[in-house]
Protein backbone atom coordinates (compact mmCIF):
# COMPACT_ATOMS: atom_id res chain seq x y z
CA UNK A 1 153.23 65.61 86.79
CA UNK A 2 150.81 62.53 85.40
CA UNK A 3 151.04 59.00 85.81
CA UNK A 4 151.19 56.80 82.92
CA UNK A 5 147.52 55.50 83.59
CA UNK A 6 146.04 58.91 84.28
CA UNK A 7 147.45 59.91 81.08
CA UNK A 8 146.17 57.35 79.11
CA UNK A 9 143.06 57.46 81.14
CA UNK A 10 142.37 61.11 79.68
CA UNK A 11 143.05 60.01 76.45
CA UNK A 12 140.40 57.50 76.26
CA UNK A 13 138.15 60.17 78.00
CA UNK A 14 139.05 62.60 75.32
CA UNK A 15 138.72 60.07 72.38
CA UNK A 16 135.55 59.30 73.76
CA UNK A 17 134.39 63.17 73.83
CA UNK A 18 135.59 63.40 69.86
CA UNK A 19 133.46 60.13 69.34
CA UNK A 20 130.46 61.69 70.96
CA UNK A 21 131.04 65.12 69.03
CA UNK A 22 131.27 63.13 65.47
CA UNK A 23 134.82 64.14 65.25
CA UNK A 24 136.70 61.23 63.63
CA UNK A 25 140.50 60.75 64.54
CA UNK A 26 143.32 58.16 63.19
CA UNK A 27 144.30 55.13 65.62
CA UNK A 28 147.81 57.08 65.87
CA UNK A 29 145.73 60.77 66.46
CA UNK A 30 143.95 58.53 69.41
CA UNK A 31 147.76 57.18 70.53
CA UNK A 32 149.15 60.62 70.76
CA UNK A 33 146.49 63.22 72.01
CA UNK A 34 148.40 65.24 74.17
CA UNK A 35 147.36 65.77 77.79
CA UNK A 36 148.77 69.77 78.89
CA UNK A 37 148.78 69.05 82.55
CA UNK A 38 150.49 71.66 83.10
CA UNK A 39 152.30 70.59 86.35
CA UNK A 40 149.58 71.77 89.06
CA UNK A 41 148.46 68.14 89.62
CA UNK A 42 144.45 68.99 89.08
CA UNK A 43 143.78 67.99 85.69
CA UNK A 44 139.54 67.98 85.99
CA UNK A 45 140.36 71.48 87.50
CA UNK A 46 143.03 73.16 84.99
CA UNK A 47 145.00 71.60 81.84
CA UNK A 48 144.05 71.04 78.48
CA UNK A 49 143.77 67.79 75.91
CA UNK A 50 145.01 68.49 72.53
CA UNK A 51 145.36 66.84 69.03
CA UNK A 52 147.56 68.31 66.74
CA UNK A 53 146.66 67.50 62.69
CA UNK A 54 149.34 69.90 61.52
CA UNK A 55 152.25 72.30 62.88
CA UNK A 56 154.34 73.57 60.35
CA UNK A 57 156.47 76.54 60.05
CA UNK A 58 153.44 78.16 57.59
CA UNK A 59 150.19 77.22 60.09
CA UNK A 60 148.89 74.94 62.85
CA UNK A 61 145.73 73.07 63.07
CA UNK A 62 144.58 71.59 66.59
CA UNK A 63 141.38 70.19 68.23
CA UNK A 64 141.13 71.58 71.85
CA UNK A 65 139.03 69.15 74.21
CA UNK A 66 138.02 70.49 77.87
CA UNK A 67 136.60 68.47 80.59
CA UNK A 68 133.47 70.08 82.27
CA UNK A 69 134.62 73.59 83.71
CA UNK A 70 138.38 72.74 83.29
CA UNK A 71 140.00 75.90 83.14
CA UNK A 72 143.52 76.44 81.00
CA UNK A 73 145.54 78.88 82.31
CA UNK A 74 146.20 82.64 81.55
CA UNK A 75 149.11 83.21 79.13
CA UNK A 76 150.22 84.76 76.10
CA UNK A 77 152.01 83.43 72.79
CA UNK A 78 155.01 85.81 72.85
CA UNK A 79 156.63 87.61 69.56
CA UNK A 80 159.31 85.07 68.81
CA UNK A 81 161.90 86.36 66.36
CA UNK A 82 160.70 88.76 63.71
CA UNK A 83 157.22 87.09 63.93
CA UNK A 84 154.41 89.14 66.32
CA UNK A 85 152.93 85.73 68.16
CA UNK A 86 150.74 83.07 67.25
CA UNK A 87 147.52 84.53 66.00
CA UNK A 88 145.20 82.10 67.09
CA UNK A 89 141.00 81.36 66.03
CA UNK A 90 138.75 79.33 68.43
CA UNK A 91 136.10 77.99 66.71
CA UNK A 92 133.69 75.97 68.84
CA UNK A 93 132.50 72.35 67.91
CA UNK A 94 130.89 70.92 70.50
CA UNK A 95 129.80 71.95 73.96
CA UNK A 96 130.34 75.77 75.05
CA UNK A 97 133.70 77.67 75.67
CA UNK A 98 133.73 80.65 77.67
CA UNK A 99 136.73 82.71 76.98
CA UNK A 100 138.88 85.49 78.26
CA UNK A 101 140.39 88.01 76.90
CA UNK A 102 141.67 91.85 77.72
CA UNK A 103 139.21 93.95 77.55
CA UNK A 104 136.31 95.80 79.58
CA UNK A 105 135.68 93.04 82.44
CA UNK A 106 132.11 91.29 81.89
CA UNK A 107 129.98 92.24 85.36
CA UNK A 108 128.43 89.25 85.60
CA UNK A 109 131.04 86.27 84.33
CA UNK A 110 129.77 82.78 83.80
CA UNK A 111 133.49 81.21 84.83
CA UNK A 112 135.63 81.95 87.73
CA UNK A 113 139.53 80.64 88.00
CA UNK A 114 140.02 77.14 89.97
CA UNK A 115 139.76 77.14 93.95
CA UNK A 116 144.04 78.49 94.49
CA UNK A 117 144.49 80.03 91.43
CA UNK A 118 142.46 83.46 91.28
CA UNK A 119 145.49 85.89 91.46
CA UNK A 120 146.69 84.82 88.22
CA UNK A 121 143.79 85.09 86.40
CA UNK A 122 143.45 89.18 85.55
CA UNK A 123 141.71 89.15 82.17
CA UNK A 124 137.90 89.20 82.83
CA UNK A 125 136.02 90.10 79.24
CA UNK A 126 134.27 87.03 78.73
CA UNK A 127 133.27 85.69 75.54
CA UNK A 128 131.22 83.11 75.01
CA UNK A 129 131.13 80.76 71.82
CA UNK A 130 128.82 78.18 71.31
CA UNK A 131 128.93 75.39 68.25
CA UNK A 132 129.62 77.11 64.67
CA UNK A 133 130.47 80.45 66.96
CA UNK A 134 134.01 81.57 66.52
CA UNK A 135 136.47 84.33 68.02
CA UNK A 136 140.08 85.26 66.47
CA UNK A 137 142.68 86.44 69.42
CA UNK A 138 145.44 88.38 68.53
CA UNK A 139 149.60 87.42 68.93
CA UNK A 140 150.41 88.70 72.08
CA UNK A 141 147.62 88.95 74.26
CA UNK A 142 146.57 87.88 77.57
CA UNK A 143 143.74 85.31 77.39
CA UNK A 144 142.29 81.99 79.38
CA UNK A 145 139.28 79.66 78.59
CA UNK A 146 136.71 77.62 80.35
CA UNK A 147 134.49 74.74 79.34
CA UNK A 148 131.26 74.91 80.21
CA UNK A 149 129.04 71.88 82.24
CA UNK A 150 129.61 69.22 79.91
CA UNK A 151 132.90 69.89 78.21
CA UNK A 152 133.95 71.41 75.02
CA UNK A 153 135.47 70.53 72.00
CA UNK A 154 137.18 73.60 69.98
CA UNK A 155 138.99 73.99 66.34
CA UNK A 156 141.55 75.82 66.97
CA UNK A 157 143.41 77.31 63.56
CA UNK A 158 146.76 79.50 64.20
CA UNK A 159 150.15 80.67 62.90
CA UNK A 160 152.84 78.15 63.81
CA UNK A 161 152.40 76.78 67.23
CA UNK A 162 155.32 77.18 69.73
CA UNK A 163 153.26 76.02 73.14
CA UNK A 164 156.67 75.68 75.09
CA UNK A 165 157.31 79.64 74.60
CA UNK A 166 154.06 80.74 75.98
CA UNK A 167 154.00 83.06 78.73
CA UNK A 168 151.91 82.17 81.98
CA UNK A 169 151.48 84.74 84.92
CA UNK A 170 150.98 81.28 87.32
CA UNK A 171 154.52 80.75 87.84
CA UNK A 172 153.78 77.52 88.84
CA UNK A 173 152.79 76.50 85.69
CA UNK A 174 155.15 74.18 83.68
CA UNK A 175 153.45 73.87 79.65
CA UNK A 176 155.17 70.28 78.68
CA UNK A 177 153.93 67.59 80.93
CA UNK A 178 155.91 65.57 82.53
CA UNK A 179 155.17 61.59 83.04
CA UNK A 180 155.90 59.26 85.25
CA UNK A 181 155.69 55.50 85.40
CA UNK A 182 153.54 53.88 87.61
């Protein structure tokens, strides 16, 4: 749960990351960047800041914007119907993403879960993309990102985007955020 200020409060942040980045958005892309809380009330620590330019039943195009080592959770994009899963490509803009994926685990990671959170995290092969660096991550597989020290901004290009279907092995987690007035 977010309060009406702390939302807009990461909006502006995030707008101001996309300024900083050279990544121009509309007035009403500003208005409307989504803030993925995701219901664990730690938004520096875990959640995810989103602006969606298109979601259509064909493709989905998104901008991904992490605070400095915010974390989004581990979860999968489910087959849904007679389609496999959202196939998904990262494709770093700005800052460094470390992500995870199944796979041999890395020995020496540079990302651990948030403080509280560590048993849900069980996918350990880290990849690391910096700006122009890009990874593709197949439907229906375990994976979970990281920003690095000063935030990140990722492209992210997929098959059509059904975020309230994912699958999340932190039960606590809740993928539409819920507002409140304050």
């Amino acid at each position: 749960m977010i309060t009406r200020t702390e939302l807009r409060q990461a909006q502006a942040r995030s707008a101001a990351m996309l300024a900083t980045a050279g990544i121009v958005i509309t007035p009403q892309e500003r208005e409307n960047i989504e803030i993925a809380e995701v219901g664990l009330g730690e938004l520096e620590r875990t959640g995810l800041q989103l602006v969606v330019y298109e979601n259509n039943p064909s493709y989905c195009a998104k901008e991904l914007i992490l605070f400095p080592r915010q974390s989004f959770p581990e979860h999968l994009h489910p087959p849904v119907g007679d389609e496999a899963g959202k196939m998904e490509t990262f494709r770093c803009r700005w800052g460094k993403v470390y992500l995870y994926v199944e796979g041999p685990p890395t020995p020496q990671p540079h990302c651990q879960p948030p403080p509280g959170s560590e048993a849900f995290y069980h996918v350990r092969h880290e990849i690391e993309l910096t700006p122009g660096e890009q990874h593709t991550i197949p439907p229906n597989t375990w994976h979970w990102f990281q920003a690095g020290d000063e935030g990140c901004i990722v492209s992210e290009f997929s098959s059509t985007s059904r975020d309230e279907l994912d699958v999340f092995t932190d039960p606590r987690v809740k993928r539409l955020t819920e507002v409140v007035e304050d």
